[in-house]
Protein backbone atom coordinates (compact mmCIF):
# COMPACT_ATOMS: atom_id res chain seq x y z
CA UNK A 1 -40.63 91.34 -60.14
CA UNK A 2 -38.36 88.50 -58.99
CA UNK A 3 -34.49 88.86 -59.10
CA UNK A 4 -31.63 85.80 -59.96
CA UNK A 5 -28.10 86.62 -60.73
CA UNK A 6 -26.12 86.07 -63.65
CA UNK A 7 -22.43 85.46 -62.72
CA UNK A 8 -22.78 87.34 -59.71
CA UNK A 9 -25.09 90.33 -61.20
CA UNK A 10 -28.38 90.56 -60.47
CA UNK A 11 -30.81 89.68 -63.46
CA UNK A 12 -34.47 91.09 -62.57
CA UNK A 13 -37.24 88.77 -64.36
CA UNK A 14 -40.90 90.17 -65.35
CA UNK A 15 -44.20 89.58 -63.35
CA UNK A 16 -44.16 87.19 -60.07
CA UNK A 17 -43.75 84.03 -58.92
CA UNK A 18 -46.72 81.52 -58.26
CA UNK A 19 -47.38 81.63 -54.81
CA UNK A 20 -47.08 78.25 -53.24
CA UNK A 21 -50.50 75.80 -52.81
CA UNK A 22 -51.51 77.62 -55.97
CA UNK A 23 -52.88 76.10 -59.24
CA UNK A 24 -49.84 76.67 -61.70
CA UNK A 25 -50.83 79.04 -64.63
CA UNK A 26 -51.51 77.05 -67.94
CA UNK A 27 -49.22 77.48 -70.74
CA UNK A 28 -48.40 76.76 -74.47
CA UNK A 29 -45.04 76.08 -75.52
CA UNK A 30 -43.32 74.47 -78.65
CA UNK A 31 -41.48 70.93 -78.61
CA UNK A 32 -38.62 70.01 -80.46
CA UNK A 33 -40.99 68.52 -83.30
CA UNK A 34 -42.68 72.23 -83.92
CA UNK A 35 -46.08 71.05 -81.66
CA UNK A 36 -47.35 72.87 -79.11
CA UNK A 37 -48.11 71.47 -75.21
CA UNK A 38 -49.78 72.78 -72.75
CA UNK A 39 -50.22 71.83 -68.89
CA UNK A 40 -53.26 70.32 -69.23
CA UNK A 41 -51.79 67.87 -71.44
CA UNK A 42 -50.81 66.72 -68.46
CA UNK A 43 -53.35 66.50 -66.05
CA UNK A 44 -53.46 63.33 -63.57
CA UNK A 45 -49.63 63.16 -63.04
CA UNK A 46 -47.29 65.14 -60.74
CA UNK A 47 -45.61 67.66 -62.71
CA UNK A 48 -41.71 69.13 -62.09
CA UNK A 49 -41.39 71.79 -64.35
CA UNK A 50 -37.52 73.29 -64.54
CA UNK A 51 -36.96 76.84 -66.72
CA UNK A 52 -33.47 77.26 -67.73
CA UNK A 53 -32.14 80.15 -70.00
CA UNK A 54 -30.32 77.73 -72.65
CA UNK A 55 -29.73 73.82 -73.01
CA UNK A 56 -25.96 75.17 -74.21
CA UNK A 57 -25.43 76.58 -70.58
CA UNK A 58 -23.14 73.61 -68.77
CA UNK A 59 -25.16 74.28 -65.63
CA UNK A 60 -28.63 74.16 -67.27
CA UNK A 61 -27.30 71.38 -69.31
CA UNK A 62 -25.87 69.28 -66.53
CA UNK A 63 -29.71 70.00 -64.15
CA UNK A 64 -31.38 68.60 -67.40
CA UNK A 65 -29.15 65.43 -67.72
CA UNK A 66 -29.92 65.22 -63.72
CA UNK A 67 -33.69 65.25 -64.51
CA UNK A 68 -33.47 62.70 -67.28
CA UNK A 69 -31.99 60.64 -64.52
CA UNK A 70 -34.35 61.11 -62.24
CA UNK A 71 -37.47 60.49 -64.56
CA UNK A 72 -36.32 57.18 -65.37
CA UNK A 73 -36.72 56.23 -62.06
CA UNK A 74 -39.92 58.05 -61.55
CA UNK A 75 -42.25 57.33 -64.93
CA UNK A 76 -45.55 58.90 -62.94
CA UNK A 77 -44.04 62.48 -62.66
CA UNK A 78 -44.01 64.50 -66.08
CA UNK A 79 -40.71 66.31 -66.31
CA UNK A 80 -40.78 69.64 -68.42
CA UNK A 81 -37.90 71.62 -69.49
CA UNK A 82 -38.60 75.44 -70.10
CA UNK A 83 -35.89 77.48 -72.43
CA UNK A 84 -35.54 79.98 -74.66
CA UNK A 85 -33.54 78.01 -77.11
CA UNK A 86 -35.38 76.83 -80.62
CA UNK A 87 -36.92 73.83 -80.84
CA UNK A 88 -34.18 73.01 -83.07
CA UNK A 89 -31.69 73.25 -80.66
CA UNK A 90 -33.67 71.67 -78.00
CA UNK A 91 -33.91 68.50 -80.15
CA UNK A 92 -30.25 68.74 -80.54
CA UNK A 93 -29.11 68.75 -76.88
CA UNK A 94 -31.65 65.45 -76.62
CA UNK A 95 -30.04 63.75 -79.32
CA UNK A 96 -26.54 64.58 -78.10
CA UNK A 97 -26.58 64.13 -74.50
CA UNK A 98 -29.64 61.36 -74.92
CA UNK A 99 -31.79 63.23 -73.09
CA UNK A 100 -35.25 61.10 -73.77
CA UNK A 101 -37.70 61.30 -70.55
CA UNK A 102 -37.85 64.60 -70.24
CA UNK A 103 -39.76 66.63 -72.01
CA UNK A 104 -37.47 70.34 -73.19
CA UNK A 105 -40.40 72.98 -74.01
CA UNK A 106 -39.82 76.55 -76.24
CA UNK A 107 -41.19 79.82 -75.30
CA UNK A 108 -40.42 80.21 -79.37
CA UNK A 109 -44.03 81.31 -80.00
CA UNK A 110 -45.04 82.52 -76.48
CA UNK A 111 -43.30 84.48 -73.54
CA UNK A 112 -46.83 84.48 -71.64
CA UNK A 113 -45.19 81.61 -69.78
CA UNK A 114 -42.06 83.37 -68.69
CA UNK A 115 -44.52 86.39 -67.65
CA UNK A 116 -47.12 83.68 -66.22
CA UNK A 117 -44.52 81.72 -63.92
CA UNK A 118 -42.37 85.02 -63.19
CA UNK A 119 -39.19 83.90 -64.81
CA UNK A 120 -38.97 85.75 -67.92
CA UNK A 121 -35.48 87.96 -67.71
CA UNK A 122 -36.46 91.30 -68.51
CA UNK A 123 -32.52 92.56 -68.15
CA UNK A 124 -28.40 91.49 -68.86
CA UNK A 125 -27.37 89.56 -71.78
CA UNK A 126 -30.07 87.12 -71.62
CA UNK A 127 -33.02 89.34 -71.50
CA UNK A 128 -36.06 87.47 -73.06
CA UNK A 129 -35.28 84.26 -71.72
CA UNK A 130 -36.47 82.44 -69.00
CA UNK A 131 -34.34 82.41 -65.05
CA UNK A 132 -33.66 79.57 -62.54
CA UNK A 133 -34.43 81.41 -59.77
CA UNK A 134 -33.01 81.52 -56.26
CA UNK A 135 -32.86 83.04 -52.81
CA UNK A 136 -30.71 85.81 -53.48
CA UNK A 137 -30.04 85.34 -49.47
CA UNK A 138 -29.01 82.09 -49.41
């Protein structure tokens, strides 16, 4: 169990996270067309992969216009954006904000990933989504 903080309050997430120098756990998650990804859809490139609880969040929202940024400037890493939202409102926030090179991912069908990568909130308000997680020290 991992811990983040909501607002000040700590948020405890389910399972661990990958140890470092480790191969990261596959996945399947849903895009904001209904079609499911996993990470070895992506083999061969350098991989960032973000988890934020919702697109609608303004700091989750404001990371993920960030990363857009960023992955214009760098085509030969493969961005992915982890929520809980729906696909539906996934494809929303890219349409809106014009969010285009990066790619938003839904555990809709599949919390295996927030279990997998030790980010799935098991507690508070948002409870079944997935953390940014941080050193509670620092």
């Amino acid at each position: 169990m991992a811990q983040t903080a909501l607002k000040g309050t700590p948020v405890h997430t389910t399972g661990n996270l990958p140890a470092l120098h480790t191969k990261a756990p596959d996945f399947r998650l849903t895009d904001k067309d209904l079609k499911d990804h996993t990470l070895r859809e992506y083999n061969g490139k350098r991989k960032l992969i973000a988890t934020v609880p919702s697109l609608d969040t303004p700091l989750c929202n404001l990371m993920t216009k960030h990363f857009n940024e960023f992955a214009k400037k760098h085509p030969h890493i493969a961005i992915i954006t982890v929520s809980a939202d729906l696909p539906f409102a996934q494809k929303r926030f890219c349409e809106h904000e014009s969010v285009h090179n990066v790619v938003t991912l839904s555990m809709m069908r599949d919390k295996e990933f927030g279990k997998a990568y030790g980010v799935l909130i098991q507690d508070g308000p948002l409870a079944g989504g997935v953390g940014k997680l941080h050193d509670p020290g620092g």
